[in-house]
C-alpha atoms as a PDB file:
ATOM      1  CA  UNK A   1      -2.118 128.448 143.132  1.00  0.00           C
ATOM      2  CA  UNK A   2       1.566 129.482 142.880  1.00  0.00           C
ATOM      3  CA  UNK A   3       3.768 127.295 141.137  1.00  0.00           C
ATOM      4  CA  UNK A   4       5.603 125.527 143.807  1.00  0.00           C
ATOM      5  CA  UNK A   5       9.150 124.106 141.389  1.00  0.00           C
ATOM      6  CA  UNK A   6      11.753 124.464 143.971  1.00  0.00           C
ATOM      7  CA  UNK A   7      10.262 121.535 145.710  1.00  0.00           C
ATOM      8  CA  UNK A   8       8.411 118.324 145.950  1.00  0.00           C
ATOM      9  CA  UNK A   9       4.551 118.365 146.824  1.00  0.00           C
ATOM     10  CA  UNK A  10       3.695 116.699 150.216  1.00  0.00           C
ATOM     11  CA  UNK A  11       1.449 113.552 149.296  1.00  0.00           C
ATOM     12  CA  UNK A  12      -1.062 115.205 151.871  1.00  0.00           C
ATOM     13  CA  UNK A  13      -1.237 118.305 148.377  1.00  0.00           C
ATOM     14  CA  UNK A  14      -2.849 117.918 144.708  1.00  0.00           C
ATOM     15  CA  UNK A  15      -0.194 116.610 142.225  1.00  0.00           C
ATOM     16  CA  UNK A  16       0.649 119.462 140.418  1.00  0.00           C
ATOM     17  CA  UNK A  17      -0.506 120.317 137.134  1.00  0.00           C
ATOM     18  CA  UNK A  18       0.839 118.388 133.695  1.00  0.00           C
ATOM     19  CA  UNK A  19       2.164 121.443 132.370  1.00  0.00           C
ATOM     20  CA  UNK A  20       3.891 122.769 135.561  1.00  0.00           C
ATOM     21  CA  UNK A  21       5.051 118.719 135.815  1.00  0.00           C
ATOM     22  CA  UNK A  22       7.068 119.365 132.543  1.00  0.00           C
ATOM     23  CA  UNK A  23       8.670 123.174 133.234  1.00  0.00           C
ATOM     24  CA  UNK A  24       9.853 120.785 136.799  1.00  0.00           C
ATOM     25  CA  UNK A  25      11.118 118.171 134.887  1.00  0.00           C
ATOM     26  CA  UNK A  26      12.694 120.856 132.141  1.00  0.00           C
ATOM     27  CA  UNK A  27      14.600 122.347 135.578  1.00  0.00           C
ATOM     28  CA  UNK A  28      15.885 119.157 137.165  1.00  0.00           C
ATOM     29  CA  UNK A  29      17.069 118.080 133.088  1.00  0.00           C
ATOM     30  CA  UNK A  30      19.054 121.506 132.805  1.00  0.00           C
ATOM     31  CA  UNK A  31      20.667 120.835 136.458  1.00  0.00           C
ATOM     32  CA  UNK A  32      21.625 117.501 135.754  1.00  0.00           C
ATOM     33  CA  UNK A  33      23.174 118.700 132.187  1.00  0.00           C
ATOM     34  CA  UNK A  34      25.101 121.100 134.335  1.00  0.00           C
ATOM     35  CA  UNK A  35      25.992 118.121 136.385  1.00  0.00           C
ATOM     36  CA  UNK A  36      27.450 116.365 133.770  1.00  0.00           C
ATOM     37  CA  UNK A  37      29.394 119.134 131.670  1.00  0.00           C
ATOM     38  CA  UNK A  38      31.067 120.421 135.100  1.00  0.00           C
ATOM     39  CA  UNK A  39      32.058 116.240 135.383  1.00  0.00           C
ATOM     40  CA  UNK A  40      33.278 115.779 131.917  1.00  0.00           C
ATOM     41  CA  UNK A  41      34.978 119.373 132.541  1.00  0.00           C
ATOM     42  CA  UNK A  42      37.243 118.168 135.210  1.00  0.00           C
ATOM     43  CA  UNK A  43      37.857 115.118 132.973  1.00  0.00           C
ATOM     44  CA  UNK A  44      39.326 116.886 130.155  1.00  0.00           C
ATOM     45  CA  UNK A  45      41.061 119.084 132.290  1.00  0.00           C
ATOM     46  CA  UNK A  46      42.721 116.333 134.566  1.00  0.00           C
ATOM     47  CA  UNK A  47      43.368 114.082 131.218  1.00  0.00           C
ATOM     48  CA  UNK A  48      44.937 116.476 129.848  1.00  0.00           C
ATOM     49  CA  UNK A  49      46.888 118.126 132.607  1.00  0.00           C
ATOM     50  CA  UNK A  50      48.296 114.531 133.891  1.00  0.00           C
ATOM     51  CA  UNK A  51      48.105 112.327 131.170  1.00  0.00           C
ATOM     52  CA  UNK A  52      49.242 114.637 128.514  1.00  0.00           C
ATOM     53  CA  UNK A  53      46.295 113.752 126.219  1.00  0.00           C
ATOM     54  CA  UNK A  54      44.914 115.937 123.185  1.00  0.00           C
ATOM     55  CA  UNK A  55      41.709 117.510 124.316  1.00  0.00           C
ATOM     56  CA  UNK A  56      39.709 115.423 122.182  1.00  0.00           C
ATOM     57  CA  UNK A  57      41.295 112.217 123.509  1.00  0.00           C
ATOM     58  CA  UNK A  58      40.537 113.961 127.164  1.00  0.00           C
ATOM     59  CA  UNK A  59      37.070 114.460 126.184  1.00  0.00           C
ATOM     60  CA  UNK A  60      36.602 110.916 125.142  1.00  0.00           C
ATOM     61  CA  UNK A  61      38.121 109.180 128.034  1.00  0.00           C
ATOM     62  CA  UNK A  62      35.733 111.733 130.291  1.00  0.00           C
ATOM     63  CA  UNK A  63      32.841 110.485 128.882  1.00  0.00           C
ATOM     64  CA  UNK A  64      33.777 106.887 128.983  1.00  0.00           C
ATOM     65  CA  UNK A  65      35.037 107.452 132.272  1.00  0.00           C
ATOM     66  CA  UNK A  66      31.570 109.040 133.404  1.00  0.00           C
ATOM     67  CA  UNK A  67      29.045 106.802 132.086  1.00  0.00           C
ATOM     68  CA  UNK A  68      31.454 103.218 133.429  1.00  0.00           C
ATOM     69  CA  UNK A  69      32.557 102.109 130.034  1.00  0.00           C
ATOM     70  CA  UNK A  70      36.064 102.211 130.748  1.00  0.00           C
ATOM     71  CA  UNK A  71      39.325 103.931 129.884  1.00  0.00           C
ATOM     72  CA  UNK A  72      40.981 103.473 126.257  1.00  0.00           C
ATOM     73  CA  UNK A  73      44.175 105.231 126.930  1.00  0.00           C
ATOM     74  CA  UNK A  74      46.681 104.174 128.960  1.00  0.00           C
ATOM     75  CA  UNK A  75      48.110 105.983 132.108  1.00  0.00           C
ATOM     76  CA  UNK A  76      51.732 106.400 131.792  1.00  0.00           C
ATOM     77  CA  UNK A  77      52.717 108.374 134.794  1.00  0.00           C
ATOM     78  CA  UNK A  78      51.947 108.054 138.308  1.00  0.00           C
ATOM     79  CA  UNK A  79      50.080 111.176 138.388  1.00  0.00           C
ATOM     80  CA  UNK A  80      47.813 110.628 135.806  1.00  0.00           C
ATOM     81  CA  UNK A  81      47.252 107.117 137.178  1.00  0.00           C
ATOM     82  CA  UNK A  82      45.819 108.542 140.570  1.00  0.00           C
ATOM     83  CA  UNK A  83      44.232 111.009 138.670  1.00  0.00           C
ATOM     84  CA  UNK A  84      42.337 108.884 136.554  1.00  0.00           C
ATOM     85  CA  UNK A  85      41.697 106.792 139.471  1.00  0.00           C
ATOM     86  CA  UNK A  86      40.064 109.688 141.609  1.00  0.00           C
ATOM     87  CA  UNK A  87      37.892 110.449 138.594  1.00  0.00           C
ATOM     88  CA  UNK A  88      36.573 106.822 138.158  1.00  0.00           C
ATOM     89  CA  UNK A  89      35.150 106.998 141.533  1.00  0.00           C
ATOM     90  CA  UNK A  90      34.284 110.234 141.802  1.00  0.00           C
ATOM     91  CA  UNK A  91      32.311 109.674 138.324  1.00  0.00           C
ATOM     92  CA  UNK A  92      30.691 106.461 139.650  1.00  0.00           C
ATOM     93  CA  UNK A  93      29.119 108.258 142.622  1.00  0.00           C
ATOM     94  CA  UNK A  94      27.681 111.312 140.053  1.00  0.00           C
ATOM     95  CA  UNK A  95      26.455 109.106 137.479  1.00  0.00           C
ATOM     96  CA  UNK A  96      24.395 107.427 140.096  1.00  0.00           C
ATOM     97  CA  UNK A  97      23.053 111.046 141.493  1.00  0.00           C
ATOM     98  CA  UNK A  98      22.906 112.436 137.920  1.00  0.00           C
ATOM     99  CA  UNK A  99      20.564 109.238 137.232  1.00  0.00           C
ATOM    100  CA  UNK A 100      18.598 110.103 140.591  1.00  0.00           C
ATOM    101  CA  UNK A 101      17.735 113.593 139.888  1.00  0.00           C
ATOM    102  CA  UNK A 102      16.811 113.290 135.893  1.00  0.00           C
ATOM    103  CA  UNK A 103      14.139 110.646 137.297  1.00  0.00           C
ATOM    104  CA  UNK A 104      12.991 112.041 140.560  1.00  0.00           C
ATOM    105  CA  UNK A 105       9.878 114.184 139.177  1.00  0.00           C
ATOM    106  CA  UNK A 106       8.858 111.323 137.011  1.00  0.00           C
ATOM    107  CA  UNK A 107       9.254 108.628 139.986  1.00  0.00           C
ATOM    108  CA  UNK A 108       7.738 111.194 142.752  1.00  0.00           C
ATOM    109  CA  UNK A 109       4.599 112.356 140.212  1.00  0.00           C
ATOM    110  CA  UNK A 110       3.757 108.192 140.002  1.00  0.00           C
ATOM    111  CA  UNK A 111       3.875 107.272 143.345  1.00  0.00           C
ATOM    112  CA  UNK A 112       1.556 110.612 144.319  1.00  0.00           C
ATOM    113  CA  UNK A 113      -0.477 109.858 142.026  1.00  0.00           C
ATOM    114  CA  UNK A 114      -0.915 105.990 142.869  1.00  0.00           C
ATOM    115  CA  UNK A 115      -0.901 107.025 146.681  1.00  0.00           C
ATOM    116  CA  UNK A 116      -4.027 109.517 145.537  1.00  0.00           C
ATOM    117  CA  UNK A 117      -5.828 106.460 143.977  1.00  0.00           C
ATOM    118  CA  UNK A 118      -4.835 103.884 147.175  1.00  0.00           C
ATOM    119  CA  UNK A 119      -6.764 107.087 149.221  1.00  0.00           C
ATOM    120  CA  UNK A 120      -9.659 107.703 146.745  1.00  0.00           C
ATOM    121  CA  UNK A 121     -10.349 103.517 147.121  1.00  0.00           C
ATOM    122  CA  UNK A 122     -10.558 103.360 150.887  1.00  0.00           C
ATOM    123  CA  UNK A 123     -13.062 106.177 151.588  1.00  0.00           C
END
């Protein structure tokens, strides 16, 4: 059988193999890593850019930004201000898909495998 990682088995298909179950899960954790640098990327950037902040203060107020903790530096200008504003909800939305796809294999693997079981009980 050829390793079918690019996409969700049908619940009518075998649940893939344990091994293969962890190289899919090892794919969707590297996309949603690349997810969250690229976010914390435009962070710094914008933190920087328009609210003048050392790249380590940038950094910080990314990730606080990114994971809802809340800013610690204060927005002096207007620009910086929307800025930071555009990020929050902009990082609300990809924390939420981030979230989705780390735990998509895992979810989608338990309910196959409890629809197999429902099946296996009716015949």
């Amino acid at each position: 059988m050829q390793l079918k990682l690019d996409r969700l088995e049908h619940k009518r298909e075998k649940v893939i193999s344990f091994p293969d179950f962890l190289i899919r899960q090892l794919r969707y954790l590297l996309f949603a890593l690349f997810l969250i640098s690229f976010s914390v990327g435009i962070g710094v950037f914008g933190y920087c850019y328009f609210a003048q902040l050392a790249i380590i203060d940038g950094f910080h107020m990314a990730c606080l930004i990114l994971t809802g903790m809340g800013p610690v530096a204060e927005m002096k200008t207007n620009e910086a201000k929307i800025f930071s504003s555009l990020y929050a909800l902009y990082s609300g939305v990809a924390f939420l898909g981030i979230t989705a796809i780390t735990f998509a294999p895992i979810i989608h693997r338990l309910l196959h495998k409890l629809h197999i079981e429902r099946d296996n009980t009716t015949d």
